[in-house]
PDB file of N, CA and C in Angstrom:
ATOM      1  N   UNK A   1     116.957  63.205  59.787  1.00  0.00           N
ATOM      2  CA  UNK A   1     116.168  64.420  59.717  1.00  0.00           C
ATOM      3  C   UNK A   1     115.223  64.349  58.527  1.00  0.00           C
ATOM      4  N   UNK A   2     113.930  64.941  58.721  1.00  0.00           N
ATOM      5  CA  UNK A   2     113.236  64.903  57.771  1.00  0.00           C
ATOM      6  C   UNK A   2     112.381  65.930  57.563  1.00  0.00           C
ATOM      7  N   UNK A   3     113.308  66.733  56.222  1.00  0.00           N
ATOM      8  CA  UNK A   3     112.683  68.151  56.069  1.00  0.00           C
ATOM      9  C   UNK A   3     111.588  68.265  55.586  1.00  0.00           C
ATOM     10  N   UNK A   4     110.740  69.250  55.654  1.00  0.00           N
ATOM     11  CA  UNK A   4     109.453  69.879  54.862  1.00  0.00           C
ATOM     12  C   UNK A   4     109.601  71.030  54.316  1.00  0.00           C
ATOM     13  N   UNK A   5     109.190  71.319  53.442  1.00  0.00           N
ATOM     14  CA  UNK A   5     108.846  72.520  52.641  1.00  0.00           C
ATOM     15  C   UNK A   5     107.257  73.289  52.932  1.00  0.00           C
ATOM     16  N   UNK A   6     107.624  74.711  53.522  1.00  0.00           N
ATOM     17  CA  UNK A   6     106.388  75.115  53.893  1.00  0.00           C
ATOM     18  C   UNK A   6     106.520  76.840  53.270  1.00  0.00           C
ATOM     19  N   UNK A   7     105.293  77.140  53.649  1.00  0.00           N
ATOM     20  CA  UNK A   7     105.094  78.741  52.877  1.00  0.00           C
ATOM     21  C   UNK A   7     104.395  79.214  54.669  1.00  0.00           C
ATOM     22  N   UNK A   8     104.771  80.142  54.667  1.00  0.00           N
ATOM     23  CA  UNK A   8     104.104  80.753  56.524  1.00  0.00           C
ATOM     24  C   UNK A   8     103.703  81.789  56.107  1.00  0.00           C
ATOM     25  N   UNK A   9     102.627  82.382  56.470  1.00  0.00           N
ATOM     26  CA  UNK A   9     101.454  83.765  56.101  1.00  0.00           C
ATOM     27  C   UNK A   9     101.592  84.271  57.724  1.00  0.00           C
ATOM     28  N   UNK A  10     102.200  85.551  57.499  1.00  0.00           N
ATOM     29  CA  UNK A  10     102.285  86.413  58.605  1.00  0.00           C
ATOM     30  C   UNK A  10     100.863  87.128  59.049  1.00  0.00           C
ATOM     31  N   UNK A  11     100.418  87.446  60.076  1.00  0.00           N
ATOM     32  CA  UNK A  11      99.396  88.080  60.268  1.00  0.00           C
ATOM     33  C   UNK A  11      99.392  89.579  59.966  1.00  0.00           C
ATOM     34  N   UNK A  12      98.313  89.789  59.504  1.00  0.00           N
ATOM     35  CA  UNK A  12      98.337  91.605  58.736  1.00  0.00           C
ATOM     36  C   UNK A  12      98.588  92.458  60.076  1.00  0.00           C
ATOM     37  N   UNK A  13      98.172  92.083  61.639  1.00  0.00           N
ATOM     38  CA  UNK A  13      98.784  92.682  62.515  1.00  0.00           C
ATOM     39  C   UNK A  13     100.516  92.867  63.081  1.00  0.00           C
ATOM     40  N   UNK A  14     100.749  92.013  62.216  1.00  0.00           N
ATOM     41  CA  UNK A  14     102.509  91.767  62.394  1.00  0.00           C
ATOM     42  C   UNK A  14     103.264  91.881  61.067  1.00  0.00           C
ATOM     43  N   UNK A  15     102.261  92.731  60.472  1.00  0.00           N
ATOM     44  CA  UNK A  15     102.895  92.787  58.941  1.00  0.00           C
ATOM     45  C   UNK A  15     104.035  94.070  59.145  1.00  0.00           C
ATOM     46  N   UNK A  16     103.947  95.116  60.197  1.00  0.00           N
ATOM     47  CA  UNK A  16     105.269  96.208  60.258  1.00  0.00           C
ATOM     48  C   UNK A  16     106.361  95.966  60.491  1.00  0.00           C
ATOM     49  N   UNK A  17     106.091  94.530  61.300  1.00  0.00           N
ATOM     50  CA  UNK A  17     107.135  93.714  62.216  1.00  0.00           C
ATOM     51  C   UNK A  17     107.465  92.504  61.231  1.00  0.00           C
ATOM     52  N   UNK A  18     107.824  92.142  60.288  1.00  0.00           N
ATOM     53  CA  UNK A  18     108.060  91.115  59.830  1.00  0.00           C
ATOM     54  C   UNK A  18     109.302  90.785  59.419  1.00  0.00           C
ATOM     55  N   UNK A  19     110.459  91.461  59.816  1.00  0.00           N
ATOM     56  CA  UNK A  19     111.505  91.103  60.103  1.00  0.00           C
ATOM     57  C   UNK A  19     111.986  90.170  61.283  1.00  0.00           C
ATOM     58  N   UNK A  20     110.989  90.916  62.583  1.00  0.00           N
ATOM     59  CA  UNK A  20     110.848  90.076  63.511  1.00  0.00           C
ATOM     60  C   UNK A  20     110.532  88.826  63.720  1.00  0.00           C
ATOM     61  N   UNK A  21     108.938  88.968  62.728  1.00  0.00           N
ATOM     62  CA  UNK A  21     108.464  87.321  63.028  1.00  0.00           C
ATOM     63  C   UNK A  21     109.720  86.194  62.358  1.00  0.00           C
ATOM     64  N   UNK A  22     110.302  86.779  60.903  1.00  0.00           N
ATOM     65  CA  UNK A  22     111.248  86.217  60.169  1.00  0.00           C
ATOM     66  C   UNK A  22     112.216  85.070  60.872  1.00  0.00           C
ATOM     67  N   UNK A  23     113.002  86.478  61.943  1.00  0.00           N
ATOM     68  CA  UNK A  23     114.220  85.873  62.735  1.00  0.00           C
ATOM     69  C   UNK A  23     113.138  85.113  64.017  1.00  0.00           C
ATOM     70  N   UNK A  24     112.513  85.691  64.407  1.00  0.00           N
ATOM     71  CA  UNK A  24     111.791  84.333  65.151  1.00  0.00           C
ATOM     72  C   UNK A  24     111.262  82.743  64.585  1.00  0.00           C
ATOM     73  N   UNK A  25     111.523  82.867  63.288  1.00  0.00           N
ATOM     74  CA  UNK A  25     110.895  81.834  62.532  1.00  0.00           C
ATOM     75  C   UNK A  25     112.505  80.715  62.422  1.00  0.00           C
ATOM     76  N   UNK A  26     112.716  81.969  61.959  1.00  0.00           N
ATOM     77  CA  UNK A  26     114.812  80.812  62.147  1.00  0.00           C
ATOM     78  C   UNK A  26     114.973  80.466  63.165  1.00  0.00           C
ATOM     79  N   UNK A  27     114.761  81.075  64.456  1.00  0.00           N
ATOM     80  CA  UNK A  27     115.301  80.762  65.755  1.00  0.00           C
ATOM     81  C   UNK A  27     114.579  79.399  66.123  1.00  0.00           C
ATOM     82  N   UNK A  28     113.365  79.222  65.601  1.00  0.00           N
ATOM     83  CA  UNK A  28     112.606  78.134  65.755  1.00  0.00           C
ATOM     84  C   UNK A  28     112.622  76.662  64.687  1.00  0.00           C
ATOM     85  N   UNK A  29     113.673  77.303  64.021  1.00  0.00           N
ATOM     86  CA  UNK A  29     114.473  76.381  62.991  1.00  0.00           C
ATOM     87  C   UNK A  29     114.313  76.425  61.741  1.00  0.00           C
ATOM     88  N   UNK A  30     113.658  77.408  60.988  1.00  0.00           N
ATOM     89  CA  UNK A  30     113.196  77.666  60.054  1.00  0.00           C
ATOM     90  C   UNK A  30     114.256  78.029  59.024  1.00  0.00           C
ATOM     91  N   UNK A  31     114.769  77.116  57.931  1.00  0.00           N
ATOM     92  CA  UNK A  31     115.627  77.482  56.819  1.00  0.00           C
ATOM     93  C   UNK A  31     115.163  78.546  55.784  1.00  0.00           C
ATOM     94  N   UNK A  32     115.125  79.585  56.297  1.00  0.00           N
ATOM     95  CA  UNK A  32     114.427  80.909  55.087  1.00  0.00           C
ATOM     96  C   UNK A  32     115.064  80.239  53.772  1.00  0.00           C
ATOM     97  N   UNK A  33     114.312  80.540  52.690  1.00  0.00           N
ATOM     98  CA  UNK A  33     114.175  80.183  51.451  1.00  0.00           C
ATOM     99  C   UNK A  33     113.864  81.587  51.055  1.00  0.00           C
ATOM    100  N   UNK A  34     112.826  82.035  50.939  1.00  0.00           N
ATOM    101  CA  UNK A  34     111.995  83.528  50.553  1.00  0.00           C
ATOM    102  C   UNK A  34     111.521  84.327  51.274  1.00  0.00           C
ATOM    103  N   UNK A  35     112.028  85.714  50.708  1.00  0.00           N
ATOM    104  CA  UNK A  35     110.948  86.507  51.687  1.00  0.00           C
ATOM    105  C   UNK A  35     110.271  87.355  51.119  1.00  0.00           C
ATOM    106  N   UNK A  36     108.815  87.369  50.985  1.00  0.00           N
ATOM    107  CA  UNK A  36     107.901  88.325  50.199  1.00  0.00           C
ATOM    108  C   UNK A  36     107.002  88.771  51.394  1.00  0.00           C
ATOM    109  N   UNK A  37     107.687  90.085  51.348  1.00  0.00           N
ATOM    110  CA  UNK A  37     107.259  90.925  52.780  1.00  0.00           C
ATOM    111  C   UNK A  37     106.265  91.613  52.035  1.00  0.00           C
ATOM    112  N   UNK A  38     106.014  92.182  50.489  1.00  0.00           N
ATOM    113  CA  UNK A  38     104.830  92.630  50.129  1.00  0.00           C
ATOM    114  C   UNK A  38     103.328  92.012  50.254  1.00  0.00           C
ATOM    115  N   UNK A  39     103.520  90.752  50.634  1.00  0.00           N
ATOM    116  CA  UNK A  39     102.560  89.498  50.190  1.00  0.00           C
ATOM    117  C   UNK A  39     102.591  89.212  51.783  1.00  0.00           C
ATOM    118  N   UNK A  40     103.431  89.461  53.032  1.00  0.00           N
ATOM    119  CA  UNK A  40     103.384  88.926  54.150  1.00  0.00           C
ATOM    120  C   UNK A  40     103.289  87.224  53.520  1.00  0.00           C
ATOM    121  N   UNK A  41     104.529  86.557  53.210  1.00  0.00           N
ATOM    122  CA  UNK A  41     104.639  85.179  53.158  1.00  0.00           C
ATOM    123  C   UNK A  41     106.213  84.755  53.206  1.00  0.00           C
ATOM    124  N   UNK A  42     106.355  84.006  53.940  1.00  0.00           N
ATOM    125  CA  UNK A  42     108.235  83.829  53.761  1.00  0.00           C
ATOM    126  C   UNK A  42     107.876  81.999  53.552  1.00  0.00           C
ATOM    127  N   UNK A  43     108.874  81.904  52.707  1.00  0.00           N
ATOM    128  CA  UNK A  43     108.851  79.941  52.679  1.00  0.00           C
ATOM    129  C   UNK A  43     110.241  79.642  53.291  1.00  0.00           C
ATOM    130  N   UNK A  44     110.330  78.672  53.004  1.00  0.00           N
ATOM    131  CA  UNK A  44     111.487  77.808  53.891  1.00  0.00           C
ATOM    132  C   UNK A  44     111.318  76.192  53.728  1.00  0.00           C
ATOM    133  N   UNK A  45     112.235  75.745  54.738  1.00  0.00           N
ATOM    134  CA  UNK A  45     112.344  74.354  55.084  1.00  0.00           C
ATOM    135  C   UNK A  45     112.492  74.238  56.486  1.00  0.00           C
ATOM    136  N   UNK A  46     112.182  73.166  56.942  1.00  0.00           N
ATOM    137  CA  UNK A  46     112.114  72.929  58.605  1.00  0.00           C
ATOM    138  C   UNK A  46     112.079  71.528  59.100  1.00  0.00           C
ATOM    139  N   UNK A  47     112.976  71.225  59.753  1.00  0.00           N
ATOM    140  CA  UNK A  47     112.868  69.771  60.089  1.00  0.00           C
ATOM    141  C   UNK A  47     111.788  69.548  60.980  1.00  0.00           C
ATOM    142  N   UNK A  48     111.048  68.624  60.751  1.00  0.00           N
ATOM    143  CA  UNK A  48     109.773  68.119  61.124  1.00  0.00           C
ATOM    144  C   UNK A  48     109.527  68.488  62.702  1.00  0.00           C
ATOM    145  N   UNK A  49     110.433  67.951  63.503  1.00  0.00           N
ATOM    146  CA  UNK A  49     109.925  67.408  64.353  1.00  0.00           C
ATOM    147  C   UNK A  49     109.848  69.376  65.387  1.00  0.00           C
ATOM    148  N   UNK A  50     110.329  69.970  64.498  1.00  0.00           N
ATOM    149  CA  UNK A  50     110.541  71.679  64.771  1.00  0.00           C
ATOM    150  C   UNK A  50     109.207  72.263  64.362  1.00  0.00           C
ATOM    151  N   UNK A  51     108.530  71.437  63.540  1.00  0.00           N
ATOM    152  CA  UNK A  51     106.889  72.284  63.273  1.00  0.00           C
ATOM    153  C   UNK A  51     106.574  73.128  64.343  1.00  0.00           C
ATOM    154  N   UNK A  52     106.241  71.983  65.869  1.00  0.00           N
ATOM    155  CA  UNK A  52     105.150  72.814  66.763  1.00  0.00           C
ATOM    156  C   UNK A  52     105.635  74.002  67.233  1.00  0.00           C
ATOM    157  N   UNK A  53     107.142  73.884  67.098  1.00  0.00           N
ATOM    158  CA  UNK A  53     107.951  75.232  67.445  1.00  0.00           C
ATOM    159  C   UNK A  53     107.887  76.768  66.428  1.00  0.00           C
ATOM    160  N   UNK A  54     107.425  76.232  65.309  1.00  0.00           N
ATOM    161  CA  UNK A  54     107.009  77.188  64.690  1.00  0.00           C
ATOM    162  C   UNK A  54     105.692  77.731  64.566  1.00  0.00           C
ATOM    163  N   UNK A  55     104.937  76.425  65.249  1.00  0.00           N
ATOM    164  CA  UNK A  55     103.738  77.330  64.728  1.00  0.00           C
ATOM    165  C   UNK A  55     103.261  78.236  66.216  1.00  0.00           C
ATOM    166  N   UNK A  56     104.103  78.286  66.859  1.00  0.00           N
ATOM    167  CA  UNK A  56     103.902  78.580  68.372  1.00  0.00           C
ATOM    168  C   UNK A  56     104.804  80.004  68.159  1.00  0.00           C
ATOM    169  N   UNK A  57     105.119  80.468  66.836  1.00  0.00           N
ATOM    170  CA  UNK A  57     105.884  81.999  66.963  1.00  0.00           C
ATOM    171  C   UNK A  57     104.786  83.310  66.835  1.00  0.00           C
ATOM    172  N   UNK A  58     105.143  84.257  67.583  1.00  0.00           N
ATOM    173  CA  UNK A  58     104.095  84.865  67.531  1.00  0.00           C
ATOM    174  C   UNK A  58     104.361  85.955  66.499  1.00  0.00           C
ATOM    175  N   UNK A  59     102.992  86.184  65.889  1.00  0.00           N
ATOM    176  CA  UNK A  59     102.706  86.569  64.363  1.00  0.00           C
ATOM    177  C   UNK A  59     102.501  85.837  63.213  1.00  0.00           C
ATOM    178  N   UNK A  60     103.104  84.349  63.334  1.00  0.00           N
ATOM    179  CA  UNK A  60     102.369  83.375  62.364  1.00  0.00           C
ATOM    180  C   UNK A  60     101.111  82.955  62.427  1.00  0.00           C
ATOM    181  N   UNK A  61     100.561  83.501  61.261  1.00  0.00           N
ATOM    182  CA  UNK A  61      98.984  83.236  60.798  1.00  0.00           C
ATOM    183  C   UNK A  61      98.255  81.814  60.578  1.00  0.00           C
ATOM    184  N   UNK A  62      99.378  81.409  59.557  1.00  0.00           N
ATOM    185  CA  UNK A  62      98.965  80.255  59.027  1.00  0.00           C
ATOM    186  C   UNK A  62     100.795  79.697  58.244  1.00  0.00           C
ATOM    187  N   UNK A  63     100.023  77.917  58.620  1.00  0.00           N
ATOM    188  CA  UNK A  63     101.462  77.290  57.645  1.00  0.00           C
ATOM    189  C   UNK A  63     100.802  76.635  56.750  1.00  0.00           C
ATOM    190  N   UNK A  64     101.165  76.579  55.740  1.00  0.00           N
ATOM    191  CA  UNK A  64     101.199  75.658  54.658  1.00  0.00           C
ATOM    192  C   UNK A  64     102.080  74.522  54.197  1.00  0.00           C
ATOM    193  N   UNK A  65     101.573  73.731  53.932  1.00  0.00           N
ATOM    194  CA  UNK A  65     102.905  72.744  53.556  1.00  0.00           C
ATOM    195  C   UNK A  65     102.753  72.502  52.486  1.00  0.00           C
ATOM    196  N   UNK A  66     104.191  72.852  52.077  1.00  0.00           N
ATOM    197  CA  UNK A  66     104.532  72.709  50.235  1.00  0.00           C
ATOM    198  C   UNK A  66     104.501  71.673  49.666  1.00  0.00           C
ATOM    199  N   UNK A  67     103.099  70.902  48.932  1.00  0.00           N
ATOM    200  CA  UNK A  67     102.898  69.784  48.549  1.00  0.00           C
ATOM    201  C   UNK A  67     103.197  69.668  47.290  1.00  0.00           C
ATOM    202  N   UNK A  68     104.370  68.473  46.757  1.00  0.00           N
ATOM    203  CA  UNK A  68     104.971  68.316  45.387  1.00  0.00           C
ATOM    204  C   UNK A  68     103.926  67.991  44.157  1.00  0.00           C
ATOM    205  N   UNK A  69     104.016  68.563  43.567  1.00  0.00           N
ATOM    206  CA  UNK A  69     103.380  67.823  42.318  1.00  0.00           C
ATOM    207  C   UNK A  69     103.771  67.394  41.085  1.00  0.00           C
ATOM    208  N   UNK A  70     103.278  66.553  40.710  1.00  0.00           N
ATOM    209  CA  UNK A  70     103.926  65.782  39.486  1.00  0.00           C
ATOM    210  C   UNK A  70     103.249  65.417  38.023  1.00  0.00           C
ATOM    211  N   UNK A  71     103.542  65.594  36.954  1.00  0.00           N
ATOM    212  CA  UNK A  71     102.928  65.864  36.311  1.00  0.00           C
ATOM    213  C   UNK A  71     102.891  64.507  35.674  1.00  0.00           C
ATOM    214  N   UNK A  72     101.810  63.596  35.432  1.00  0.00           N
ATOM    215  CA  UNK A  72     101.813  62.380  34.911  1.00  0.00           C
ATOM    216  C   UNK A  72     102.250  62.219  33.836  1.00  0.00           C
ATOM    217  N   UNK A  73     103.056  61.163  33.345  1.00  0.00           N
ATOM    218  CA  UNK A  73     103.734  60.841  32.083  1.00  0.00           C
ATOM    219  C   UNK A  73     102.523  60.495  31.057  1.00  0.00           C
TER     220      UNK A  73
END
């Protein structure tokens, strides 16, 4: 398995409902990490090959993928 780290932006039309999109986001394999329902953004983890399944939930806006950074020695 090979997880990712992502941040998901709910749509401001599904912002009343965002409990919903939430548990639709797990059901689609989504390891909740956070939930900042003020900000409409929940992060998580998700095994890869589960992406297209998430981005196919309805009320997700946009995904991001949580890119590491490192601070040079």
């Amino acid at each position: 398995m090979s997880y990712i780290r992502l941040n998901i932006i709910i749509q401001d039309a599904w912002r009343d409902r965002f409990e919903q999109v939430v548990e639709d986001c797990r059901r689609a394999g989504l390891l909740v990490e956070r939930e900042m329902r003020t900000v409409g953004l929940v992060s998580g983890s998700i095994d890869s090959p589960l992406l297209d399944l998430l981005e196919r939930v309805e009320g997700v806006g946009a995904i991001e993928i949580d890119r590491q950074v490192k601070a040079l020695d």
